[in-house]
PDB file of N, CA and C in Angstrom:
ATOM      1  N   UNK A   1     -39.783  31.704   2.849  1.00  0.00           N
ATOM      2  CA  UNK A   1     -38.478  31.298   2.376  1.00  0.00           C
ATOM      3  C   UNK A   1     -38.473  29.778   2.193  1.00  0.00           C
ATOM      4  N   UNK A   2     -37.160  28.776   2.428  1.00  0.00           N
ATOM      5  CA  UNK A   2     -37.519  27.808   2.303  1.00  0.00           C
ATOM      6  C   UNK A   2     -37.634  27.246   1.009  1.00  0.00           C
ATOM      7  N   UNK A   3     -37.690  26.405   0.341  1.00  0.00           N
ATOM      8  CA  UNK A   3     -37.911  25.508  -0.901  1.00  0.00           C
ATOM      9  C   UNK A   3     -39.125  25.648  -1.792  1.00  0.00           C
ATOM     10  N   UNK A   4     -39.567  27.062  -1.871  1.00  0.00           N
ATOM     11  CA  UNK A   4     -40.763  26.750  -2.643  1.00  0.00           C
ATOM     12  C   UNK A   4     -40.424  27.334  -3.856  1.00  0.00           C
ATOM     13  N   UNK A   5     -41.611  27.403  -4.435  1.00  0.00           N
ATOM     14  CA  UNK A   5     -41.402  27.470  -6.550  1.00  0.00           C
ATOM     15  C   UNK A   5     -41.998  29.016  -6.400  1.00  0.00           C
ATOM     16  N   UNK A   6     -42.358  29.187  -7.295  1.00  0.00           N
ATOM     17  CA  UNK A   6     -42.791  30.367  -8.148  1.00  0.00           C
ATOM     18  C   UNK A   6     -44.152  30.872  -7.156  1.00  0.00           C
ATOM     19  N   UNK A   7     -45.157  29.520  -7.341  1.00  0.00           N
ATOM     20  CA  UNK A   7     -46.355  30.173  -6.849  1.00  0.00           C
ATOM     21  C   UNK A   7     -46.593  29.998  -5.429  1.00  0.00           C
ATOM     22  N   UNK A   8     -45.591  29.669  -4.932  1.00  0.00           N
ATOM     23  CA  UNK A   8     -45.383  29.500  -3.305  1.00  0.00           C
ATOM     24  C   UNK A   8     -45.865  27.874  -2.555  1.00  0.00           C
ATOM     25  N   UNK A   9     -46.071  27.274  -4.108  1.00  0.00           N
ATOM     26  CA  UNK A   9     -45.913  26.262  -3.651  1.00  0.00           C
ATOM     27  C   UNK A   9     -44.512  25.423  -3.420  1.00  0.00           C
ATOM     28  N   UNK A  10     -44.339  23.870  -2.103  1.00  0.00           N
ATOM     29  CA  UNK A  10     -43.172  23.531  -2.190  1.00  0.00           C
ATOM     30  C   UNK A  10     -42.520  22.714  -3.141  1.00  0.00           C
ATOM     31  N   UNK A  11     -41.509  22.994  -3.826  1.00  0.00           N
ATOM     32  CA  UNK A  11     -40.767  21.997  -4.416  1.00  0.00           C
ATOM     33  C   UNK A  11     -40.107  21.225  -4.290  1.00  0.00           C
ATOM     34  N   UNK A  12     -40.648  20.326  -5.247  1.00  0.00           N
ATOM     35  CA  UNK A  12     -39.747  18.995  -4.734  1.00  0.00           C
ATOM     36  C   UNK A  12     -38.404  19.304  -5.308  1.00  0.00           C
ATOM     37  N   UNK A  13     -37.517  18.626  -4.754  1.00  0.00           N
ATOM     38  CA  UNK A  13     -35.669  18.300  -4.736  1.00  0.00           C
ATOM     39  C   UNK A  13     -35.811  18.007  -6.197  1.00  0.00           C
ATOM     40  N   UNK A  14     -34.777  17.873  -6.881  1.00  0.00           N
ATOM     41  CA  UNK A  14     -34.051  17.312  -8.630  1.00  0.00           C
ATOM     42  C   UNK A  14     -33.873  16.013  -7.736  1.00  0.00           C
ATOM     43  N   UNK A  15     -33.839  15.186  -7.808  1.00  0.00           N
ATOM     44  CA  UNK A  15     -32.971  13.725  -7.588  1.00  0.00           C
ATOM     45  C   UNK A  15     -32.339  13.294  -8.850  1.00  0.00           C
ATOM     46  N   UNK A  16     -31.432  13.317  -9.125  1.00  0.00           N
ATOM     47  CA  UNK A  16     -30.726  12.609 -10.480  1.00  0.00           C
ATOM     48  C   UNK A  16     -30.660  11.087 -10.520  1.00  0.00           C
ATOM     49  N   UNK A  17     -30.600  10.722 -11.381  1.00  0.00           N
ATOM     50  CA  UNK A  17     -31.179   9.377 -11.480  1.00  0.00           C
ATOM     51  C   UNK A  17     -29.632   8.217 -11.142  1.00  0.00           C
ATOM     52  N   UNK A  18     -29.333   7.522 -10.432  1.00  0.00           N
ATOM     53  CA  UNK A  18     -28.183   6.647 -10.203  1.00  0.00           C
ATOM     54  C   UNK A  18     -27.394   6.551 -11.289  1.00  0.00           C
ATOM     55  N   UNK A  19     -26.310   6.397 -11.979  1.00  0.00           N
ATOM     56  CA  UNK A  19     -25.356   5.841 -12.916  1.00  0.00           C
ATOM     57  C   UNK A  19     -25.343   4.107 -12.717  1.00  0.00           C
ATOM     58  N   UNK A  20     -25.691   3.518 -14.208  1.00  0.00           N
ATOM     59  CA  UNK A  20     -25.523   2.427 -14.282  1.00  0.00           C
ATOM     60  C   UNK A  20     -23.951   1.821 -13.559  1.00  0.00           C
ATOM     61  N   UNK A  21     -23.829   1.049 -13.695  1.00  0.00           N
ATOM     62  CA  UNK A  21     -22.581   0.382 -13.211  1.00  0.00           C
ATOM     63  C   UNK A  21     -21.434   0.754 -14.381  1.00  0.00           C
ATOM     64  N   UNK A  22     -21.966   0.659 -15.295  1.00  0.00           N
ATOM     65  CA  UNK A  22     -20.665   1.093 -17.014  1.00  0.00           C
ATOM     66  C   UNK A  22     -20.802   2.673 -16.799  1.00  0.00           C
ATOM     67  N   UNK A  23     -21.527   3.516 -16.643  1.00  0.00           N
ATOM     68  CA  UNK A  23     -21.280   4.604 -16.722  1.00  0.00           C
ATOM     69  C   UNK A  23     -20.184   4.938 -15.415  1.00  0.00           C
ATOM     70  N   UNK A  24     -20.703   4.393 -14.508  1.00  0.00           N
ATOM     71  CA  UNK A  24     -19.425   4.952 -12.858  1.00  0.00           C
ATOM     72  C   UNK A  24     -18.625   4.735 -13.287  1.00  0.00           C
ATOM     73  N   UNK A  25     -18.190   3.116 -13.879  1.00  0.00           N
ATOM     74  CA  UNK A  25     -16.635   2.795 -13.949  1.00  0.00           C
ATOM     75  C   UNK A  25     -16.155   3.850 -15.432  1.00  0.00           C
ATOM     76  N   UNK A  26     -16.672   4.024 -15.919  1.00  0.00           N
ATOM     77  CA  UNK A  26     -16.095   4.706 -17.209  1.00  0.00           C
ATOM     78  C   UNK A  26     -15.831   6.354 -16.866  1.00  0.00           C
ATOM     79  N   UNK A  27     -16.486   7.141 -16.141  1.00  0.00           N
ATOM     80  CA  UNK A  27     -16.033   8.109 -15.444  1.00  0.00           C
ATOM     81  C   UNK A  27     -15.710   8.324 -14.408  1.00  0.00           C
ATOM     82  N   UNK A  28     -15.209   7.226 -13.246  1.00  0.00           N
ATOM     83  CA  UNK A  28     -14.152   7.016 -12.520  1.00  0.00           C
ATOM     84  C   UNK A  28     -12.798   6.675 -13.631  1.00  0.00           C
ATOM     85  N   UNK A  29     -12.825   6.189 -14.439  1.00  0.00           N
ATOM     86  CA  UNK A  29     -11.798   5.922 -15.100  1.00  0.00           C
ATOM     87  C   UNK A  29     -11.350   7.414 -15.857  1.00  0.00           C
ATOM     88  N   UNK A  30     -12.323   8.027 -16.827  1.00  0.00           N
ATOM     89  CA  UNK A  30     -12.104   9.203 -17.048  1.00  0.00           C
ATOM     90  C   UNK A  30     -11.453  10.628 -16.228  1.00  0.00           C
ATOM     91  N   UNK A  31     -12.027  10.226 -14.898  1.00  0.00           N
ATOM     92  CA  UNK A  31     -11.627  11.223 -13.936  1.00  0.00           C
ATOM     93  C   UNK A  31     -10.210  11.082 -13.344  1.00  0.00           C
ATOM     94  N   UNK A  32     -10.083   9.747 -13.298  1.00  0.00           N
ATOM     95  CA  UNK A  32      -8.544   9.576 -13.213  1.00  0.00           C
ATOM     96  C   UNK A  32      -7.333  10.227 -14.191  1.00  0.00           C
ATOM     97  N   UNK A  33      -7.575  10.464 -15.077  1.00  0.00           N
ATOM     98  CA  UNK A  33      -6.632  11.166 -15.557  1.00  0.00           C
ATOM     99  C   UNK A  33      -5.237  10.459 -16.429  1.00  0.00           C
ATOM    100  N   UNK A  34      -4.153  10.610 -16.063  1.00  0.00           N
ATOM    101  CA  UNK A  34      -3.115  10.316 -16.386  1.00  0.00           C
ATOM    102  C   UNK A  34      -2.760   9.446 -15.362  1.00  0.00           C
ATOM    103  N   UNK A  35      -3.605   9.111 -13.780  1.00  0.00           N
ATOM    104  CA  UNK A  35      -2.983   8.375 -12.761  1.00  0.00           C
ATOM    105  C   UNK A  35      -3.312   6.959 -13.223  1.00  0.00           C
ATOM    106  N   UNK A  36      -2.601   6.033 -12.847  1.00  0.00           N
ATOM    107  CA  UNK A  36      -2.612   4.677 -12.338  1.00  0.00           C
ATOM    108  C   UNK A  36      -3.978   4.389 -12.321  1.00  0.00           C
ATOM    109  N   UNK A  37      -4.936   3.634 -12.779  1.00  0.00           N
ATOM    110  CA  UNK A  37      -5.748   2.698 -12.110  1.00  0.00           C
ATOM    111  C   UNK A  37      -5.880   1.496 -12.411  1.00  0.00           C
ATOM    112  N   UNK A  38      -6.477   1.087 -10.996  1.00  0.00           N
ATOM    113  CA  UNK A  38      -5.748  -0.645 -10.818  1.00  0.00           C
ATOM    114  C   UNK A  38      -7.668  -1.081 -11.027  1.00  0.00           C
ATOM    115  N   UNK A  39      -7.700  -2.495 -11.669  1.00  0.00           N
ATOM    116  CA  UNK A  39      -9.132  -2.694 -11.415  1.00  0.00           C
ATOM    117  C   UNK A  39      -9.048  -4.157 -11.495  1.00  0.00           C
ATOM    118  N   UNK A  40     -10.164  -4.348 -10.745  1.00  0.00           N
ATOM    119  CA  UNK A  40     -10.545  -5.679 -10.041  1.00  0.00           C
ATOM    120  C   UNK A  40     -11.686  -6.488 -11.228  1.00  0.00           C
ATOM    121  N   UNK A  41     -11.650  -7.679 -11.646  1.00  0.00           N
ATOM    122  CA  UNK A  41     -12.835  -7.957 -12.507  1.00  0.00           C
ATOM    123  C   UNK A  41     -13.110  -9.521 -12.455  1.00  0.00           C
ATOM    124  N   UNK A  42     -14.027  -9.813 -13.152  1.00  0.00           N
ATOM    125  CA  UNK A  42     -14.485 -11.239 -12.877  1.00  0.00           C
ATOM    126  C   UNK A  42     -14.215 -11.724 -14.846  1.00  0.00           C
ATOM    127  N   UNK A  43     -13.407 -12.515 -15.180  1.00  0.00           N
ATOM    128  CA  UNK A  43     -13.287 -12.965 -16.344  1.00  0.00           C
ATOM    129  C   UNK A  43     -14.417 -13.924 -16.564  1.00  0.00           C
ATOM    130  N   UNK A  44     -14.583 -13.774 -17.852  1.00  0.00           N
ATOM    131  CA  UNK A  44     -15.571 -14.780 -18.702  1.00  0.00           C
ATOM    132  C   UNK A  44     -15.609 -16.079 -18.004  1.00  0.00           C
ATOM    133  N   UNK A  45     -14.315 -16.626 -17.562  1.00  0.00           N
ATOM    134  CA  UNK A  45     -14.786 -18.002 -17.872  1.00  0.00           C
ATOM    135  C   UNK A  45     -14.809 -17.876 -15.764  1.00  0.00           C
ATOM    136  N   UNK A  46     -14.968 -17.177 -15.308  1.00  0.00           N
ATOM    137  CA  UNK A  46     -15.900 -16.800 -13.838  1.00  0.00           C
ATOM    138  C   UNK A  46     -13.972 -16.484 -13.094  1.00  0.00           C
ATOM    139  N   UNK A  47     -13.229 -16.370 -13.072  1.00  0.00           N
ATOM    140  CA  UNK A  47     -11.827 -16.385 -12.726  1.00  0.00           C
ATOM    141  C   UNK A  47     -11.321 -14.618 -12.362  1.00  0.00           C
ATOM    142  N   UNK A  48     -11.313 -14.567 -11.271  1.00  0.00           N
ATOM    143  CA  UNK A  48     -10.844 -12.880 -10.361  1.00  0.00           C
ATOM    144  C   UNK A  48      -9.753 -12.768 -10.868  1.00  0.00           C
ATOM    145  N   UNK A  49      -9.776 -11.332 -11.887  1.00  0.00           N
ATOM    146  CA  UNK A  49      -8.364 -10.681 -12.549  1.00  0.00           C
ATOM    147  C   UNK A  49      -8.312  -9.265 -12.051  1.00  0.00           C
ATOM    148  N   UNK A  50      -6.705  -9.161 -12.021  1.00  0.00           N
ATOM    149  CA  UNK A  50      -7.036  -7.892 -11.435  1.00  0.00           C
ATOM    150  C   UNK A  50      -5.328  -7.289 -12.587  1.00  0.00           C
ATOM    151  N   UNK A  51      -5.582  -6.097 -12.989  1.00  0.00           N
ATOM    152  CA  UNK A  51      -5.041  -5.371 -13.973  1.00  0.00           C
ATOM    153  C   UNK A  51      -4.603  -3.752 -13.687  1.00  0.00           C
ATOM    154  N   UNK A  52      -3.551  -3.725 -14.022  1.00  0.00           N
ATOM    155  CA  UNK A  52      -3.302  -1.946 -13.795  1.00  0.00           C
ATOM    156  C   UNK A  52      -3.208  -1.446 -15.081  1.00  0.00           C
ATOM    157  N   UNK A  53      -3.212  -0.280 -15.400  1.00  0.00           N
ATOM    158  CA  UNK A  53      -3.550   0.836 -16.464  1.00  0.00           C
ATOM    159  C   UNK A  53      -3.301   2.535 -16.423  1.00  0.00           C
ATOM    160  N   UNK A  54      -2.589   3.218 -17.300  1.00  0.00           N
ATOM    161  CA  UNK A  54      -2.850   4.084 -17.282  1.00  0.00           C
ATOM    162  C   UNK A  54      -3.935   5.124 -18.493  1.00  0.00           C
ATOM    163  N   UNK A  55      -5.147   5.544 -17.621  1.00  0.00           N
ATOM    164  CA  UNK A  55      -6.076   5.335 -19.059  1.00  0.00           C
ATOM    165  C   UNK A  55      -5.636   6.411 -20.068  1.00  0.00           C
ATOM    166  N   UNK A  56      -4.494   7.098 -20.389  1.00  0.00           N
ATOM    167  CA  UNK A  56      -4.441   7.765 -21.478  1.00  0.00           C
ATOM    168  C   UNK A  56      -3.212   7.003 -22.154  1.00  0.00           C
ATOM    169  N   UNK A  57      -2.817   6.154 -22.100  1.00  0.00           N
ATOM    170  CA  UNK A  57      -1.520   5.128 -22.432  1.00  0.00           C
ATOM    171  C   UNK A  57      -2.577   4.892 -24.051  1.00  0.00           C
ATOM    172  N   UNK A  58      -1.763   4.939 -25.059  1.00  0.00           N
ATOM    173  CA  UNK A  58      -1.873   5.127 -26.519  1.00  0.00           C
ATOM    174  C   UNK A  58      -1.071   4.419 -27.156  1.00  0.00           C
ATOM    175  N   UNK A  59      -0.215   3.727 -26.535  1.00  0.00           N
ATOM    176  CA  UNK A  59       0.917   3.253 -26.946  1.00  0.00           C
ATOM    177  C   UNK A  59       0.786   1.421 -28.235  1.00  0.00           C
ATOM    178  N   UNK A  60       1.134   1.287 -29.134  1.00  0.00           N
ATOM    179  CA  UNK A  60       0.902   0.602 -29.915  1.00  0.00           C
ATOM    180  C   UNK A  60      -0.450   0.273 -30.622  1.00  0.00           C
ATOM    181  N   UNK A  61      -1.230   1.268 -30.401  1.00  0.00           N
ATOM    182  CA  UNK A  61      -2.242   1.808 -31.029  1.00  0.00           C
ATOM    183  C   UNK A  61      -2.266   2.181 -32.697  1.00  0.00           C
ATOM    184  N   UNK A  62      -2.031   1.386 -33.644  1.00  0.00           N
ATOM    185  CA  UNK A  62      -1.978   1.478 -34.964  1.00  0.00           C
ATOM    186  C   UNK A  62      -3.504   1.844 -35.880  1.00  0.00           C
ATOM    187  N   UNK A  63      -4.280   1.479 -35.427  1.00  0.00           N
ATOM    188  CA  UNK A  63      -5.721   1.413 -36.177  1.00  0.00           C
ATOM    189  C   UNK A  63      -6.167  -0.454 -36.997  1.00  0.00           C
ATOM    190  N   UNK A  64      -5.302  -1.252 -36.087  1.00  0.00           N
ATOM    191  CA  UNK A  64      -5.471  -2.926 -36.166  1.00  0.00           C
ATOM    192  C   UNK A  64      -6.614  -3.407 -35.682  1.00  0.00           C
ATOM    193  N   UNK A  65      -6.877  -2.777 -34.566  1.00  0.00           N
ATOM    194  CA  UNK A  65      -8.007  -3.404 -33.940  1.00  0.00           C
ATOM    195  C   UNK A  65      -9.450  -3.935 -34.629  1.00  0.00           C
ATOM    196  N   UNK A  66     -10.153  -3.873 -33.830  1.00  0.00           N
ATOM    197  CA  UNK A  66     -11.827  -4.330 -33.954  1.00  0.00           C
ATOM    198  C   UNK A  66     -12.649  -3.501 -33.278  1.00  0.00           C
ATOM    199  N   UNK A  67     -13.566  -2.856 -34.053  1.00  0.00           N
ATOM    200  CA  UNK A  67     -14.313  -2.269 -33.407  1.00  0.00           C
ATOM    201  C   UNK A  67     -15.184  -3.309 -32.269  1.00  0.00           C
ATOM    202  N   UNK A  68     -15.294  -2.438 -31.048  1.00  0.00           N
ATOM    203  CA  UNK A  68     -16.293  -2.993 -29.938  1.00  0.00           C
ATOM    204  C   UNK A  68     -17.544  -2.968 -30.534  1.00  0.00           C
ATOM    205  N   UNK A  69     -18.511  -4.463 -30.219  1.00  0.00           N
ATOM    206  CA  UNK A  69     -20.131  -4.276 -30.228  1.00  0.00           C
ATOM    207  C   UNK A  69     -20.618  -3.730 -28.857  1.00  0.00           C
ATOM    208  N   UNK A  70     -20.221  -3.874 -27.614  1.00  0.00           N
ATOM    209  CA  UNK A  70     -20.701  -3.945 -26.067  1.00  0.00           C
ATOM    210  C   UNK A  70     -20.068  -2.902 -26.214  1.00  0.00           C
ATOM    211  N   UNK A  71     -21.009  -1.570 -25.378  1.00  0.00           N
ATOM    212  CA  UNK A  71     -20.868   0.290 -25.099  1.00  0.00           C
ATOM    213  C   UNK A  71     -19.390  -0.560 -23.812  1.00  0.00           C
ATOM    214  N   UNK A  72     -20.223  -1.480 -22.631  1.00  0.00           N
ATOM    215  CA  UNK A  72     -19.496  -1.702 -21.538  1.00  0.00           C
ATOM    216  C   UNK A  72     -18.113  -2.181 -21.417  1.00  0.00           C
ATOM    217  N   UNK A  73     -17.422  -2.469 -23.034  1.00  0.00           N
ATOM    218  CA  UNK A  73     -16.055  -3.237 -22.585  1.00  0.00           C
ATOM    219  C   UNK A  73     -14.904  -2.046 -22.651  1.00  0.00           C
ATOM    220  N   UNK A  74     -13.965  -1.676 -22.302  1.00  0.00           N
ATOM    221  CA  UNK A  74     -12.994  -1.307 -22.225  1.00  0.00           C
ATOM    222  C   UNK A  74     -11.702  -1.881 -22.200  1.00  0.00           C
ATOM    223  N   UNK A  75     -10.875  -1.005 -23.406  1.00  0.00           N
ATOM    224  CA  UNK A  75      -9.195  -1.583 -23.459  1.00  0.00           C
ATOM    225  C   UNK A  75      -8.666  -0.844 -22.624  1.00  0.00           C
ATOM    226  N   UNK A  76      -7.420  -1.372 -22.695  1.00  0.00           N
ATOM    227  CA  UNK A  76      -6.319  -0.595 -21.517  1.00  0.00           C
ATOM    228  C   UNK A  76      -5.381  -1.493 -21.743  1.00  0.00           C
ATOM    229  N   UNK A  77      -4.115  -0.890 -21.705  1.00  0.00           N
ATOM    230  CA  UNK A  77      -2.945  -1.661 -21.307  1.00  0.00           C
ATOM    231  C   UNK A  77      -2.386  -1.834 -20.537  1.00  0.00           C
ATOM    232  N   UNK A  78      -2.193  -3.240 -19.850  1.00  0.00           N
ATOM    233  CA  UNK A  78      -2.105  -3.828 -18.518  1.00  0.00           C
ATOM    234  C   UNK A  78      -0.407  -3.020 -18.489  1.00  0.00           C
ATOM    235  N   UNK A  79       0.202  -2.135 -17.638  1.00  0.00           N
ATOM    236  CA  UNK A  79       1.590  -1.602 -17.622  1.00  0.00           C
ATOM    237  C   UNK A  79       2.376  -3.053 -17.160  1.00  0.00           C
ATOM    238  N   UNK A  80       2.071  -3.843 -16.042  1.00  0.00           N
ATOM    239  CA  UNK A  80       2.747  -5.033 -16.128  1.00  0.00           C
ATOM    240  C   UNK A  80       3.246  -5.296 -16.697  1.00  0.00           C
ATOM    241  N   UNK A  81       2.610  -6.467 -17.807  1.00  0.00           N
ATOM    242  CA  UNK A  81       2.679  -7.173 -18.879  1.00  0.00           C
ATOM    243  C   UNK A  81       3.668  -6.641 -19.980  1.00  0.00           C
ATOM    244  N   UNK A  82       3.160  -5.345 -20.004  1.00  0.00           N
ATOM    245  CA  UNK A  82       3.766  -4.171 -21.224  1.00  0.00           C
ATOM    246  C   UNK A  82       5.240  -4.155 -20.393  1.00  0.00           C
ATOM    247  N   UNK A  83       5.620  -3.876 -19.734  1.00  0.00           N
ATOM    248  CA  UNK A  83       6.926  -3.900 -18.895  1.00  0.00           C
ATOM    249  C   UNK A  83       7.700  -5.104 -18.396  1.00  0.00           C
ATOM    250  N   UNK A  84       7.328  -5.958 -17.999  1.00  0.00           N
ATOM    251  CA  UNK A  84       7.840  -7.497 -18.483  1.00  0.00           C
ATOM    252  C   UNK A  84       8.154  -7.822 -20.032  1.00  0.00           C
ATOM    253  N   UNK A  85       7.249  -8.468 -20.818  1.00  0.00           N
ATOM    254  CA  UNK A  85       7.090  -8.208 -22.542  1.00  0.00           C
ATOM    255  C   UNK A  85       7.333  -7.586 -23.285  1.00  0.00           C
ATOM    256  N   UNK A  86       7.029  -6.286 -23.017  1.00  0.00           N
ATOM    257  CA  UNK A  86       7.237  -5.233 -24.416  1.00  0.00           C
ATOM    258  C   UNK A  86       5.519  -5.059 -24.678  1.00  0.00           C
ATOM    259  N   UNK A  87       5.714  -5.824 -25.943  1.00  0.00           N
ATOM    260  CA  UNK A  87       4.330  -5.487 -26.715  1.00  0.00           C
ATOM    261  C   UNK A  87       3.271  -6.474 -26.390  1.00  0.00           C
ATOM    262  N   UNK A  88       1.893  -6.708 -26.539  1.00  0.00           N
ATOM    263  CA  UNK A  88       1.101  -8.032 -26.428  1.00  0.00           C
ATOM    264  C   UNK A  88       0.543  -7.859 -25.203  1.00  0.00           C
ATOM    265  N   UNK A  89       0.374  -6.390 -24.760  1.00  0.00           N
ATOM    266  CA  UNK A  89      -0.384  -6.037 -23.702  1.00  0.00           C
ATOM    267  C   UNK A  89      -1.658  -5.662 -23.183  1.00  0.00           C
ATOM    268  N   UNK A  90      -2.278  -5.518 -24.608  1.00  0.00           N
ATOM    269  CA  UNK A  90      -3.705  -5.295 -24.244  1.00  0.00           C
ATOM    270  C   UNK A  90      -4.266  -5.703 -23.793  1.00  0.00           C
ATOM    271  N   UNK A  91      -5.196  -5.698 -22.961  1.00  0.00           N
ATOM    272  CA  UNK A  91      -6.420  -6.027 -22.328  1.00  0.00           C
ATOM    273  C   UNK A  91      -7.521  -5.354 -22.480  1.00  0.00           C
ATOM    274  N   UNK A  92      -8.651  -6.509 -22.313  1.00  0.00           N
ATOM    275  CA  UNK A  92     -10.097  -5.648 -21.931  1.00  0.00           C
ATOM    276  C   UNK A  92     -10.926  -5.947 -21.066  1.00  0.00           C
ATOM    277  N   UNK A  93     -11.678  -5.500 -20.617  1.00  0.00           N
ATOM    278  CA  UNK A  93     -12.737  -5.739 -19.347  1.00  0.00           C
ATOM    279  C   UNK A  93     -13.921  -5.258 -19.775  1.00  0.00           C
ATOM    280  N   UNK A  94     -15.063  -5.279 -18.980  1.00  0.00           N
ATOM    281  CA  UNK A  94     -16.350  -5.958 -19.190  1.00  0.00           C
ATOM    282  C   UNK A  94     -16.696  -4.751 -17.780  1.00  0.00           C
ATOM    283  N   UNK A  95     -16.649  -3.956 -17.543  1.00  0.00           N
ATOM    284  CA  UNK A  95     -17.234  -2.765 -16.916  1.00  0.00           C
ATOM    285  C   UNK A  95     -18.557  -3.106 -15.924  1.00  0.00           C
ATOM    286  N   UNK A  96     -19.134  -3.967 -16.214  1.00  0.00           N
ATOM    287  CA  UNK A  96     -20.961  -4.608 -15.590  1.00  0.00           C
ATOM    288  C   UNK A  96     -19.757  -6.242 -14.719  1.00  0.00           C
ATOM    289  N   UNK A  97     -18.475  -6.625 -15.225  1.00  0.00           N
ATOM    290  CA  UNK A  97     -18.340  -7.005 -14.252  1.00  0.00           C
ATOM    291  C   UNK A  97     -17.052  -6.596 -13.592  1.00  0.00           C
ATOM    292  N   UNK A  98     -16.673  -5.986 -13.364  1.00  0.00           N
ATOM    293  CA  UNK A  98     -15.872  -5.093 -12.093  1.00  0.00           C
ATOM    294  C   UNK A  98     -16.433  -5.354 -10.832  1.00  0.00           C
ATOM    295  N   UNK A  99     -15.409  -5.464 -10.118  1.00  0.00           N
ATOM    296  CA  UNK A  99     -15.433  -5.714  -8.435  1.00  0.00           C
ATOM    297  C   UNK A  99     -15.101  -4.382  -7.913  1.00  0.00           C
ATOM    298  N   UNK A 100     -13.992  -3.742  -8.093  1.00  0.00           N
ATOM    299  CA  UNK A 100     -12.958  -3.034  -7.284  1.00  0.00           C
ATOM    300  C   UNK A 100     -12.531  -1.983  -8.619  1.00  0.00           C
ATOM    301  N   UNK A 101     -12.572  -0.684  -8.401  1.00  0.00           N
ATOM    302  CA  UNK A 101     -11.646   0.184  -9.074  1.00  0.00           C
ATOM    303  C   UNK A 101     -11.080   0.675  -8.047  1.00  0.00           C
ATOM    304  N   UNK A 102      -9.597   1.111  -8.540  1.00  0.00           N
ATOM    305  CA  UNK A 102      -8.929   2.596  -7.519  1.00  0.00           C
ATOM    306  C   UNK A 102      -8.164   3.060  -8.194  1.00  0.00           C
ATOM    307  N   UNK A 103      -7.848   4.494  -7.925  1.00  0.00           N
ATOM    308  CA  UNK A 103      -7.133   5.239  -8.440  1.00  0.00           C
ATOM    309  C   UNK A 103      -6.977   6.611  -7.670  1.00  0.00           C
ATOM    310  N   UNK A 104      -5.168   7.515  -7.344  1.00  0.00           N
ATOM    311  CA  UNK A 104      -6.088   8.621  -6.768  1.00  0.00           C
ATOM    312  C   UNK A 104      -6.216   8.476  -5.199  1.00  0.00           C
ATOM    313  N   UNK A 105      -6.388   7.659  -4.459  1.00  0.00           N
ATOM    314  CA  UNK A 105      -6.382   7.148  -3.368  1.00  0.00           C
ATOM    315  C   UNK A 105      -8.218   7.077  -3.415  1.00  0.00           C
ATOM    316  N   UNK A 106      -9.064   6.881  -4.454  1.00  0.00           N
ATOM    317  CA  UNK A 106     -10.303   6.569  -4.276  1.00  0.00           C
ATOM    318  C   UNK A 106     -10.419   5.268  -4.724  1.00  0.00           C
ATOM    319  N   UNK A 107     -11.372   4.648  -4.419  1.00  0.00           N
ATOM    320  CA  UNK A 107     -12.161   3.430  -4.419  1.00  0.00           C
ATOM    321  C   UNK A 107     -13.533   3.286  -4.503  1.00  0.00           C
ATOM    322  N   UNK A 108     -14.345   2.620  -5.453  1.00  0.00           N
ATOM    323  CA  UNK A 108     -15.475   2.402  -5.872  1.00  0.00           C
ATOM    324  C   UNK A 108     -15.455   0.668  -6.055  1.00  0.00           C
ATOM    325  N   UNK A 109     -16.495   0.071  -4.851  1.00  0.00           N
ATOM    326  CA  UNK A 109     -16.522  -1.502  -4.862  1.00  0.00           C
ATOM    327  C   UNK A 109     -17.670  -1.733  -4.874  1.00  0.00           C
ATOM    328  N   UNK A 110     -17.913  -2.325  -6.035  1.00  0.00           N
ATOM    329  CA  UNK A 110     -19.568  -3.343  -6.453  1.00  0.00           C
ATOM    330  C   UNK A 110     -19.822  -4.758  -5.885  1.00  0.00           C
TER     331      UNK A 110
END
């Protein structure tokens, strides 16, 4: 019994290979759903931002934009901003630099 293959020899385990840092945050974000997530990040010019979002929020979404070159950046609209302001809420982040996601009562910290 035990872990072996076909010809009774043992097999080794599957190990799946780690998720880059853009892939976790992008399906922690996915898995969240319709909830809240809040995320922690390091801006360009080196300055700790931290932003809330709900990732299926669609809202002033016309087809204006720019397509992304970087797989790793992600929009979202900061609900803050959007709720103070109105409109002029977008944001984006840089996924490779994230500190802190949560959502859900989970947490994932790089």
């Amino acid at each position: 019994m035990g872990n072996h293959g076909f010809n009774g020899a043992r097999a080794s385990p599957f190990i799946f290979p780690p998720m880059d840092k853009t892939a976790s945050v992008k399906a922690f974000i996915r898995d969240a759903g319709a909830a809240i997530v809040s995320v922690q990040f390091v801006k360009a010019d080196s300055t700790l931002r931290k932003l809330q979002f709900n990732p299926l929020d669609s809202c002033e979404i016309k087809g204006t934009g720019y397509a992304l070159k970087k797989p790793g950046i992600v929009r979202c609209r900061d609900f803050t901003i959007a709720r103070n302001k109105g409109q002029g809420a977008w944001r984006s982040f840089d996924c490779e630099r994230v500190v802190s996601i949560k959502s859900n009562g989970k947490e994932l910290v790089f």
